[in-house]
PDB file of N, CA and C in Angstrom:
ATOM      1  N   UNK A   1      32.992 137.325 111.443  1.00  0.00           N
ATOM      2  CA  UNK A   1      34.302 136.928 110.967  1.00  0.00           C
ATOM      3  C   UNK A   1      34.153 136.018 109.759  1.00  0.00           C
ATOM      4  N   UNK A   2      35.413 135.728 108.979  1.00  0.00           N
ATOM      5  CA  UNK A   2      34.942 135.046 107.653  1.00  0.00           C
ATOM      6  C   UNK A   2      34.993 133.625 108.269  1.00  0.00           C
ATOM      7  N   UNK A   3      33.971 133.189 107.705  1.00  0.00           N
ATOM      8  CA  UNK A   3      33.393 131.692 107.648  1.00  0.00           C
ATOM      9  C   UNK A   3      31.982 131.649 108.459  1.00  0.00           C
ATOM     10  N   UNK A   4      31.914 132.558 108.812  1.00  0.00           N
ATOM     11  CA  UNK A   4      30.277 132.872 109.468  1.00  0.00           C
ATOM     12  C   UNK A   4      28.785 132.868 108.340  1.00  0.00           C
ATOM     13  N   UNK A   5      28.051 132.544 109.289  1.00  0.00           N
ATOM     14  CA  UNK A   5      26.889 132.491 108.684  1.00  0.00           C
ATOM     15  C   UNK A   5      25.862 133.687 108.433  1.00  0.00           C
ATOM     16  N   UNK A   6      25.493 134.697 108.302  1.00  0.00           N
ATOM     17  CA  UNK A   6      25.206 136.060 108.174  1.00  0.00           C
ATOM     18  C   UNK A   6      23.524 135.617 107.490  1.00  0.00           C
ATOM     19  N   UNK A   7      22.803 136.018 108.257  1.00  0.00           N
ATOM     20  CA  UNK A   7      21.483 136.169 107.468  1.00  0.00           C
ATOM     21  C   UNK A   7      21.158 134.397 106.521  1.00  0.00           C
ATOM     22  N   UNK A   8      21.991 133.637 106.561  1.00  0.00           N
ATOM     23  CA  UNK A   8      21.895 132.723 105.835  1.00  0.00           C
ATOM     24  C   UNK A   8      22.450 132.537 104.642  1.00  0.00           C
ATOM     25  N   UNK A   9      23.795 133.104 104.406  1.00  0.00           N
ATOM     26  CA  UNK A   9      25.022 133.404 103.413  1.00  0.00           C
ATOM     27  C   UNK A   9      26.116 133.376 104.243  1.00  0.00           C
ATOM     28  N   UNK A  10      27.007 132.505 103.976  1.00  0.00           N
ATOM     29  CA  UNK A  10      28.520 132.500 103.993  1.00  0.00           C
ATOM     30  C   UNK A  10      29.354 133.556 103.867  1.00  0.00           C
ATOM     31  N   UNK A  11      29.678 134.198 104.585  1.00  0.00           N
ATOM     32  CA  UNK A  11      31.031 135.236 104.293  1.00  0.00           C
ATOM     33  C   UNK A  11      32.165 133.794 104.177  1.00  0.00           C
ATOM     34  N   UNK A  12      32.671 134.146 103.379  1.00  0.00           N
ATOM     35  CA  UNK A  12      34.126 133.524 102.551  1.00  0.00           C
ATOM     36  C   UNK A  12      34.747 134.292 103.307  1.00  0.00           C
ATOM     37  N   UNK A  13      34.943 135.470 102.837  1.00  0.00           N
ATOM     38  CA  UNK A  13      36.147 136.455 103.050  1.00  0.00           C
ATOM     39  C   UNK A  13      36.108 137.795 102.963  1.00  0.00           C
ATOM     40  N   UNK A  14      36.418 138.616 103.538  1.00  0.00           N
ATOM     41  CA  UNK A  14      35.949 139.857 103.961  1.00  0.00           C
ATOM     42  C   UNK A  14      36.921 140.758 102.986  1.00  0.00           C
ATOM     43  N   UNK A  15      36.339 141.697 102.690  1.00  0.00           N
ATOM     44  CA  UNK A  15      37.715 142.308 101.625  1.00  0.00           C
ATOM     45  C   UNK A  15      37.887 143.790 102.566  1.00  0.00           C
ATOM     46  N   UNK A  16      39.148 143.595 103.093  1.00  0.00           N
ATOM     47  CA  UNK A  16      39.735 144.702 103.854  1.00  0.00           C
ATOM     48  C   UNK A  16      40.034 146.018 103.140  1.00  0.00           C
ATOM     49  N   UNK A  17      40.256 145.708 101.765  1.00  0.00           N
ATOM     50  CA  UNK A  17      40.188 147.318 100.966  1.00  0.00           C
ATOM     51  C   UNK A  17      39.264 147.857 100.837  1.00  0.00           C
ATOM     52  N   UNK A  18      38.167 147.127 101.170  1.00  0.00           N
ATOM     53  CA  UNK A  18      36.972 148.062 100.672  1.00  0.00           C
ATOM     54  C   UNK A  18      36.528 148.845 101.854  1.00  0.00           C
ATOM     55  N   UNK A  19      36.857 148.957 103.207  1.00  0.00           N
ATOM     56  CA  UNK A  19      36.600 149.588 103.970  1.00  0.00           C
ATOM     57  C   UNK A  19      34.987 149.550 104.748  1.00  0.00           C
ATOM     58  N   UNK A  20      35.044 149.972 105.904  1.00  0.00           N
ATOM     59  CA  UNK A  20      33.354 150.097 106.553  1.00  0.00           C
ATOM     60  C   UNK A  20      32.402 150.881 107.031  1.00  0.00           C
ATOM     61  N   UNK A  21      31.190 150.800 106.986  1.00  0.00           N
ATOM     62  CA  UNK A  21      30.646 152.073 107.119  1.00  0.00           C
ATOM     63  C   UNK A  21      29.548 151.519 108.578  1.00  0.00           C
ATOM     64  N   UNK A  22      29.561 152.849 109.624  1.00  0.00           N
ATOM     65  CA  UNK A  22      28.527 151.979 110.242  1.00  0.00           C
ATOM     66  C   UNK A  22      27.435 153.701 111.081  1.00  0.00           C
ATOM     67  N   UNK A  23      26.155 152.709 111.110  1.00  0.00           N
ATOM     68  CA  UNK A  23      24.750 154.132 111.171  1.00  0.00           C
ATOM     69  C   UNK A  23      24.981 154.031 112.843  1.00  0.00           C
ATOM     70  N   UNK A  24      24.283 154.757 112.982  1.00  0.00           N
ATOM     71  CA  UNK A  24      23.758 155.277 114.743  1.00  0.00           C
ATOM     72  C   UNK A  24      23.328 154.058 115.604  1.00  0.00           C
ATOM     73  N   UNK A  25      23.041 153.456 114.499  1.00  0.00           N
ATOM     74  CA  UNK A  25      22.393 152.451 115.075  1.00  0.00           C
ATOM     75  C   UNK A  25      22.921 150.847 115.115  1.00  0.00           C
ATOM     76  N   UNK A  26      24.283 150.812 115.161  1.00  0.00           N
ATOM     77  CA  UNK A  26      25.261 150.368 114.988  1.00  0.00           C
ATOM     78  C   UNK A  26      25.361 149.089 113.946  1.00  0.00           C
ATOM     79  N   UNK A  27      24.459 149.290 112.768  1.00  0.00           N
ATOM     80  CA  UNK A  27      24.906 148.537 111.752  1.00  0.00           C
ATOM     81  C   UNK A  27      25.772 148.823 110.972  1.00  0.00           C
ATOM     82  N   UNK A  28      26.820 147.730 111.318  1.00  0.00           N
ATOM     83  CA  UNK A  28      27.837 147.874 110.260  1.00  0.00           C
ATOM     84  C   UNK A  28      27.430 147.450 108.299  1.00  0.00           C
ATOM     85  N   UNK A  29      28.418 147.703 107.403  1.00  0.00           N
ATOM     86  CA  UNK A  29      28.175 147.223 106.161  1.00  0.00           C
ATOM     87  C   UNK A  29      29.625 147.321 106.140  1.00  0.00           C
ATOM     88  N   UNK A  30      29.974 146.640 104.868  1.00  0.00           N
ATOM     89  CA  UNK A  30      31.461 146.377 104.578  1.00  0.00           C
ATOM     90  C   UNK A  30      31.180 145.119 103.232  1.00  0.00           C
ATOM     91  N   UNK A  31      32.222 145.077 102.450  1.00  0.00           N
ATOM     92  CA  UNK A  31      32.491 144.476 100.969  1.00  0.00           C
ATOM     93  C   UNK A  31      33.059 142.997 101.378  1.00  0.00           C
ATOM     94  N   UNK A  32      32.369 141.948 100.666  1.00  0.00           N
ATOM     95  CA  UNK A  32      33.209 140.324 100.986  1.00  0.00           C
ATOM     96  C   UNK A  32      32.906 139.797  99.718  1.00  0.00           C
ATOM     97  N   UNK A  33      33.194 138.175 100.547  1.00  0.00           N
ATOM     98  CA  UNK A  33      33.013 137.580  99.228  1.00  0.00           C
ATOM     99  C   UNK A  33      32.199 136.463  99.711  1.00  0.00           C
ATOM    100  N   UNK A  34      31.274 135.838  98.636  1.00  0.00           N
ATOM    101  CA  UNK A  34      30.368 134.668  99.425  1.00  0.00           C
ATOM    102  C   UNK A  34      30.067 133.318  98.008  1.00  0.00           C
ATOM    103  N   UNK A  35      30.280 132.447  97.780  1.00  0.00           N
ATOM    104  CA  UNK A  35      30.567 131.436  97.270  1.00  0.00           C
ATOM    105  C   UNK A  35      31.344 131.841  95.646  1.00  0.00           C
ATOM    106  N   UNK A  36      32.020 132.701  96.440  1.00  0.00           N
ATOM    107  CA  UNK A  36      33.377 132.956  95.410  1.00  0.00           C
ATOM    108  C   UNK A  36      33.259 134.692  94.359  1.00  0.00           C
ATOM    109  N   UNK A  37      32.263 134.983  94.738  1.00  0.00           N
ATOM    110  CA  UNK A  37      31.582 136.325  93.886  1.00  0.00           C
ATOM    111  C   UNK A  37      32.055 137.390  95.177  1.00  0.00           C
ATOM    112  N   UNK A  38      32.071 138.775  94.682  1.00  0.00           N
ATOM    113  CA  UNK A  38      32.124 139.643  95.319  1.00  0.00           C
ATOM    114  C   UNK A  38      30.391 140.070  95.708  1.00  0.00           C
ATOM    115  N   UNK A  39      30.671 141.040  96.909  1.00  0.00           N
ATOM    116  CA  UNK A  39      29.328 140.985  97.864  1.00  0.00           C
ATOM    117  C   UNK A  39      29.432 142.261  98.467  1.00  0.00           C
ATOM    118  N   UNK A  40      28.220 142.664  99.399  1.00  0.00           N
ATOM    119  CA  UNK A  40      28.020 144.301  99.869  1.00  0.00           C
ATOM    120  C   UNK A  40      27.411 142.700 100.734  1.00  0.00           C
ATOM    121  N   UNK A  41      27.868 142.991 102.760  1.00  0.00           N
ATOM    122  CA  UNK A  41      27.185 142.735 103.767  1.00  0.00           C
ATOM    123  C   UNK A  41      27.062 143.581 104.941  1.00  0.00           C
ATOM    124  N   UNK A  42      26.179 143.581 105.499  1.00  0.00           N
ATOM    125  CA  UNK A  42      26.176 143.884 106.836  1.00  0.00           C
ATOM    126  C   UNK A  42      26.449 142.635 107.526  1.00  0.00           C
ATOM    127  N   UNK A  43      26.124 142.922 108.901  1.00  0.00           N
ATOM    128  CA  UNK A  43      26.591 142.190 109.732  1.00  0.00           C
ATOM    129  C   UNK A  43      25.120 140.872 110.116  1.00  0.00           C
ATOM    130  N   UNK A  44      24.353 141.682 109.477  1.00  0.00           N
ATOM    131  CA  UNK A  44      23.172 140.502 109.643  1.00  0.00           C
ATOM    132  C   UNK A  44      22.600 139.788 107.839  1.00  0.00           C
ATOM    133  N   UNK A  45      23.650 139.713 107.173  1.00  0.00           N
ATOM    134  CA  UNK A  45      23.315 139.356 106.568  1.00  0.00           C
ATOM    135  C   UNK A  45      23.746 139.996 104.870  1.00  0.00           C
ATOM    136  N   UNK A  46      23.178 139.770 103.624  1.00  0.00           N
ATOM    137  CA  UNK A  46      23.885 139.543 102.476  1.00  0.00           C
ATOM    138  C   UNK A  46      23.164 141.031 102.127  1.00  0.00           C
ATOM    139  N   UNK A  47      23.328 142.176 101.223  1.00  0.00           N
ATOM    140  CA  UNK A  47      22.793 143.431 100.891  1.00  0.00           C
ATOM    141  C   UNK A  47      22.605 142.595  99.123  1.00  0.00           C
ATOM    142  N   UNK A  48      23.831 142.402  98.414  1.00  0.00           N
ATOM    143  CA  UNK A  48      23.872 142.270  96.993  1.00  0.00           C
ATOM    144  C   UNK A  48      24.905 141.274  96.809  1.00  0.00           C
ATOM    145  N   UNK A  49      25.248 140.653  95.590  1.00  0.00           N
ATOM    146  CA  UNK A  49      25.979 140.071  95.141  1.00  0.00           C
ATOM    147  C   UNK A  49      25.849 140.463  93.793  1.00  0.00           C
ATOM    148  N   UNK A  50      27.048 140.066  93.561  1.00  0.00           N
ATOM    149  CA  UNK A  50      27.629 140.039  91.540  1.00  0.00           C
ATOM    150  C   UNK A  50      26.608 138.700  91.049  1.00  0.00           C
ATOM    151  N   UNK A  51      26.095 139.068  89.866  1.00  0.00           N
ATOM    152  CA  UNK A  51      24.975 138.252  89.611  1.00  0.00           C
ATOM    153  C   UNK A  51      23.736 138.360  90.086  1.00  0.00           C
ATOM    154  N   UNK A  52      23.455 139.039  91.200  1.00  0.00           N
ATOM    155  CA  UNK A  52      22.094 139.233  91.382  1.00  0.00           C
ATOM    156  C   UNK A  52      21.027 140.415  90.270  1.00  0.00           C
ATOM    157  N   UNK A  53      20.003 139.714  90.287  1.00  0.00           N
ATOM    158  CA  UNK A  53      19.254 140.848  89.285  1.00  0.00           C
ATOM    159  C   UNK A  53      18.666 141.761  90.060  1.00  0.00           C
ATOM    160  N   UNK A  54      18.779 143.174  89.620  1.00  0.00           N
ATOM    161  CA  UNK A  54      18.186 144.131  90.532  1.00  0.00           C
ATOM    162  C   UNK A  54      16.687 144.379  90.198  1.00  0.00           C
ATOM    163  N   UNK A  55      16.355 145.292  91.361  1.00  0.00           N
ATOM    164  CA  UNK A  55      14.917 145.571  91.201  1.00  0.00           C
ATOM    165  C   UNK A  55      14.179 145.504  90.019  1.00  0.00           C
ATOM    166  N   UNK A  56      14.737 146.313  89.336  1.00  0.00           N
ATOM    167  CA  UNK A  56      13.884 146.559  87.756  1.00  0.00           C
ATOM    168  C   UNK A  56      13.547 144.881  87.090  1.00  0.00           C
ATOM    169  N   UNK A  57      14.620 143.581  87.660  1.00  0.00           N
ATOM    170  CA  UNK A  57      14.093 142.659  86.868  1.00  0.00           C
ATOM    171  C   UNK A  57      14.442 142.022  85.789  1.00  0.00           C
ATOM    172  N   UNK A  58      15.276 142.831  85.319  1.00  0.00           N
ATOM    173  CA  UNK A  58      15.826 143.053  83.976  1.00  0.00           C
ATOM    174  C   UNK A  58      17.122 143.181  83.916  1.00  0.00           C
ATOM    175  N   UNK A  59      17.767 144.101  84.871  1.00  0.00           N
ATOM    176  CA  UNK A  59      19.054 144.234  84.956  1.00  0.00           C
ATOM    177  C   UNK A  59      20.047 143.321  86.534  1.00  0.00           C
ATOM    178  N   UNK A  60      21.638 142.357  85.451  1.00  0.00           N
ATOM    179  CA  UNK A  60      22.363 141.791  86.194  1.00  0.00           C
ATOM    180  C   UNK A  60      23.411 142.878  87.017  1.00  0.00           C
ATOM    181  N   UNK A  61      23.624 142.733  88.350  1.00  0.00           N
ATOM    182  CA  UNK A  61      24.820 143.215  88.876  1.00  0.00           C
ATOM    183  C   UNK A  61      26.076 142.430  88.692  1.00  0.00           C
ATOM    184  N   UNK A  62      26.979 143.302  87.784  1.00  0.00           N
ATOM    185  CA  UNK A  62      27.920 142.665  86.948  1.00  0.00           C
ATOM    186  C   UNK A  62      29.184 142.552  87.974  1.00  0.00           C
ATOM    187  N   UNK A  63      29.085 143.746  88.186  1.00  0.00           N
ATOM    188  CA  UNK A  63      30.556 144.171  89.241  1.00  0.00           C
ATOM    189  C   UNK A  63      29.834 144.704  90.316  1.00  0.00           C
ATOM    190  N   UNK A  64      31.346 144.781  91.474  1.00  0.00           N
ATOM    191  CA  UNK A  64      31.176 145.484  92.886  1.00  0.00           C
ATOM    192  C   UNK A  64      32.447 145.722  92.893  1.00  0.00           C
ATOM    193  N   UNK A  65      33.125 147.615  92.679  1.00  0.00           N
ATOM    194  CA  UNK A  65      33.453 148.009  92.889  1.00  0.00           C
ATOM    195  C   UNK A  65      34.343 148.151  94.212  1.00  0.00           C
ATOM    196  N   UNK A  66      35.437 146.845  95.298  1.00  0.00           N
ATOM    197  CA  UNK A  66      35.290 147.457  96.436  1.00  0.00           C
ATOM    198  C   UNK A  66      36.204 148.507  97.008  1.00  0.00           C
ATOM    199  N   UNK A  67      36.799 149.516  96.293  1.00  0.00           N
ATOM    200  CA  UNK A  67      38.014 150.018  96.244  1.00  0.00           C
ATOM    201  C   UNK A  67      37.190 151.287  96.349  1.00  0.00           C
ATOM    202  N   UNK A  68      36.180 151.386  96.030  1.00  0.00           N
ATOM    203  CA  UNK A  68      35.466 152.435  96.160  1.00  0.00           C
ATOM    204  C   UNK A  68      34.604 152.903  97.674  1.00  0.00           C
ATOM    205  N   UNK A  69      34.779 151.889  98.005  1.00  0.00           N
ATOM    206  CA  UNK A  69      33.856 151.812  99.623  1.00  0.00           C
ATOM    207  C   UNK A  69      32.493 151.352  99.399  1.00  0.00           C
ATOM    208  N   UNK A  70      31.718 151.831 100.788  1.00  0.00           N
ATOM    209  CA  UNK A  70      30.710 151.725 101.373  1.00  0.00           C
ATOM    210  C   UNK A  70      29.997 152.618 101.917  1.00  0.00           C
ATOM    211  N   UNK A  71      28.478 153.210 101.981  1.00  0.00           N
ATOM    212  CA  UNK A  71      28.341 154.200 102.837  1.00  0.00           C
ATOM    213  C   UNK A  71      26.507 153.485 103.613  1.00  0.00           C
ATOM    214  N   UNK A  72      26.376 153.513 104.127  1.00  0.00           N
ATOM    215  CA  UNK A  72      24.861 153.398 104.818  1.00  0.00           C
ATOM    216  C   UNK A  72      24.621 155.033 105.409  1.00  0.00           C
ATOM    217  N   UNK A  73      23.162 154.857 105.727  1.00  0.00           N
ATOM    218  CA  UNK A  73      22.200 156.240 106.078  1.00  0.00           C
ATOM    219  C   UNK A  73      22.644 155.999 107.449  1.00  0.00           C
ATOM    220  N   UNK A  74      22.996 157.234 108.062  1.00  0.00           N
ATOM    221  CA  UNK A  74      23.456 157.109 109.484  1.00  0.00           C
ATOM    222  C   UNK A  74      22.086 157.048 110.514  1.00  0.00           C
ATOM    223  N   UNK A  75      20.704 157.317 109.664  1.00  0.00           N
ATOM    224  CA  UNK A  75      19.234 157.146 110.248  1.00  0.00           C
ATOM    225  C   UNK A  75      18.825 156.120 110.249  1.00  0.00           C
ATOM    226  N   UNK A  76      19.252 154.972 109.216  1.00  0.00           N
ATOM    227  CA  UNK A  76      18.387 154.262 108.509  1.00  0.00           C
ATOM    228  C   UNK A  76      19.200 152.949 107.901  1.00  0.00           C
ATOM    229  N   UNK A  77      18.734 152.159 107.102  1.00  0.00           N
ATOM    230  CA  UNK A  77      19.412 151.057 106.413  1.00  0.00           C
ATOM    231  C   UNK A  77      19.887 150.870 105.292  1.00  0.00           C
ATOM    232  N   UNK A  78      19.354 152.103 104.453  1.00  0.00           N
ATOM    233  CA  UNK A  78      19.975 152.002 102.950  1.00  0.00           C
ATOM    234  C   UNK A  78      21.712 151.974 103.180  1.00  0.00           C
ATOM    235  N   UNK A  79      21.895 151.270 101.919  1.00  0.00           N
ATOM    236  CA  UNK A  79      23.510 151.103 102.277  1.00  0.00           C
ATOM    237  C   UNK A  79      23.746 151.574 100.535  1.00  0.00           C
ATOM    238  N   UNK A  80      24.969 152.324 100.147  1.00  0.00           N
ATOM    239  CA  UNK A  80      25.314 152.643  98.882  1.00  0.00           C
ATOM    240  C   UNK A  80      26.486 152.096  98.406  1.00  0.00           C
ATOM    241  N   UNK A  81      26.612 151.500  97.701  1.00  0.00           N
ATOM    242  CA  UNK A  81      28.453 150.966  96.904  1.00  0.00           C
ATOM    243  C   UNK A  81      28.586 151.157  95.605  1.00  0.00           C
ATOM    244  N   UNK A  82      29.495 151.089  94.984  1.00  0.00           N
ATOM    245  CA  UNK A  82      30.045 150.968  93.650  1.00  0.00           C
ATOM    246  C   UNK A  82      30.031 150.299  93.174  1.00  0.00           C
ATOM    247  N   UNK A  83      29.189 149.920  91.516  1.00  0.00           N
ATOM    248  CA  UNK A  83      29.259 148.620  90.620  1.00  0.00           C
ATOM    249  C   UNK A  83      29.085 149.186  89.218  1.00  0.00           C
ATOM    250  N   UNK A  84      28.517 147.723  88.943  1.00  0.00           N
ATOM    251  CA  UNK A  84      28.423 147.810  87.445  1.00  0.00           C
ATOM    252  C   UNK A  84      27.466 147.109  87.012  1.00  0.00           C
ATOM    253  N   UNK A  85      26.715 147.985  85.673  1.00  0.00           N
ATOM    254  CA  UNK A  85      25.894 146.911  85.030  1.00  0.00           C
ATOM    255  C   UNK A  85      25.984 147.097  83.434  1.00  0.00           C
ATOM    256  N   UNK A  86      25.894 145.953  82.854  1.00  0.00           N
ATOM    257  CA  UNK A  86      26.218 145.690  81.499  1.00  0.00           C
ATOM    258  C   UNK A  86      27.850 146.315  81.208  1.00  0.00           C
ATOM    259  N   UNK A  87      27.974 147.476  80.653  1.00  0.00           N
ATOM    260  CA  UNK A  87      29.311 148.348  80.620  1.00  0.00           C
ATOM    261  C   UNK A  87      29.382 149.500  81.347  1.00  0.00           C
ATOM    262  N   UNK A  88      28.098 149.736  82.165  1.00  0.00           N
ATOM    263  CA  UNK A  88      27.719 151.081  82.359  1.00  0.00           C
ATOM    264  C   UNK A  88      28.391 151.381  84.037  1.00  0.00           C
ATOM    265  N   UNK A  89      29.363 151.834  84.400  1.00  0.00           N
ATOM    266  CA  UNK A  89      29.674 152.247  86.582  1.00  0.00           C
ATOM    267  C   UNK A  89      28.529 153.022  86.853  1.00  0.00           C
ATOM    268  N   UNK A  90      27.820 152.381  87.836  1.00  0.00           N
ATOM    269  CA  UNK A  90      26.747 152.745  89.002  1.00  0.00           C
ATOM    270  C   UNK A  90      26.793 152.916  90.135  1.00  0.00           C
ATOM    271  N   UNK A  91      26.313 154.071  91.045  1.00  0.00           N
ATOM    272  CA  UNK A  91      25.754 153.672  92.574  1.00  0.00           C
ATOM    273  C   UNK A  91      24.732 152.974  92.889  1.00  0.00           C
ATOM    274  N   UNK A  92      24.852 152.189  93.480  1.00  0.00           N
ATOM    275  CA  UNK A  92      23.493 151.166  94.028  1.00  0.00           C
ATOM    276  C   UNK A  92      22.907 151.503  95.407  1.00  0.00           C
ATOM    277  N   UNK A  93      21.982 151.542  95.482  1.00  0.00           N
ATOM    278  CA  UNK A  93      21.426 151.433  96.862  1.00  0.00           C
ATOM    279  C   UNK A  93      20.607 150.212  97.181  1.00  0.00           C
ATOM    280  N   UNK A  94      20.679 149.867  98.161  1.00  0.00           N
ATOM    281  CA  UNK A  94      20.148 148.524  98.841  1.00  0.00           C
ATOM    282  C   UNK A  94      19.362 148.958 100.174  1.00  0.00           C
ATOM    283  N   UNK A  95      18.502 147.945 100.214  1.00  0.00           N
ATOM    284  CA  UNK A  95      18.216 147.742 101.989  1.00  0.00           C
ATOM    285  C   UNK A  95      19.105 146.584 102.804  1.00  0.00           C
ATOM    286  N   UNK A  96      19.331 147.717 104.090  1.00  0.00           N
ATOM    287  CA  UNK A  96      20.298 146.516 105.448  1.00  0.00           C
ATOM    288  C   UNK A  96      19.351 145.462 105.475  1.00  0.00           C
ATOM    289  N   UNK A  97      19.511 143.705 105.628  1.00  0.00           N
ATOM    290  CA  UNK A  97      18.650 143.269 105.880  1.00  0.00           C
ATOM    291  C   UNK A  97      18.353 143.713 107.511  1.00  0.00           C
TER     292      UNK A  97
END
């Protein structure tokens, strides 16, 4: 629920438009917000935030899309959402923590 502690991140606030996705294995994922930025969480914790640099190192996650949803591997933990980097709309994939 919002004001919980998740993995060691604050859910603020849960964004109900963005809808939820959940695997076999009953991890949920779903879109919030956590010291004021938009966010991709599961239930154990933080996937991405706006501002985080992705893998490559090089590149900022500008936006999070949450109007677009959520999807995770119904096997597994990858979780997929909608963003942005520099000017460019992306799918992202993450690991569930």
């Amino acid at each position: 629920k919002e004001g919980d502690t998740l993995g060691g991140t604050i859910l603020d606030e849960i964004e109900v438009s963005g809808g939820v996705a959940i695997n076999l294995f009953g991890d949920v994922v779903f879109h919030g917000r956590t010291g004021g930025v938009k966010a991709v969480f599961t239930q154990y914790g933080l996937v991405a935030k706006v501002g985080d640099n992705l893998a490559d190192g090089t590149t900022t996650l500008k936006e999070i899309w949450e109007d677009a949803g959520v999807a995770i591997n119904p096997y597994g933990f990858e979780v997929a959402f909608h963003g942005k980097v520099d000017s460019t709309d992306a799918v992202f994939v993450g690991l569930a923590p």
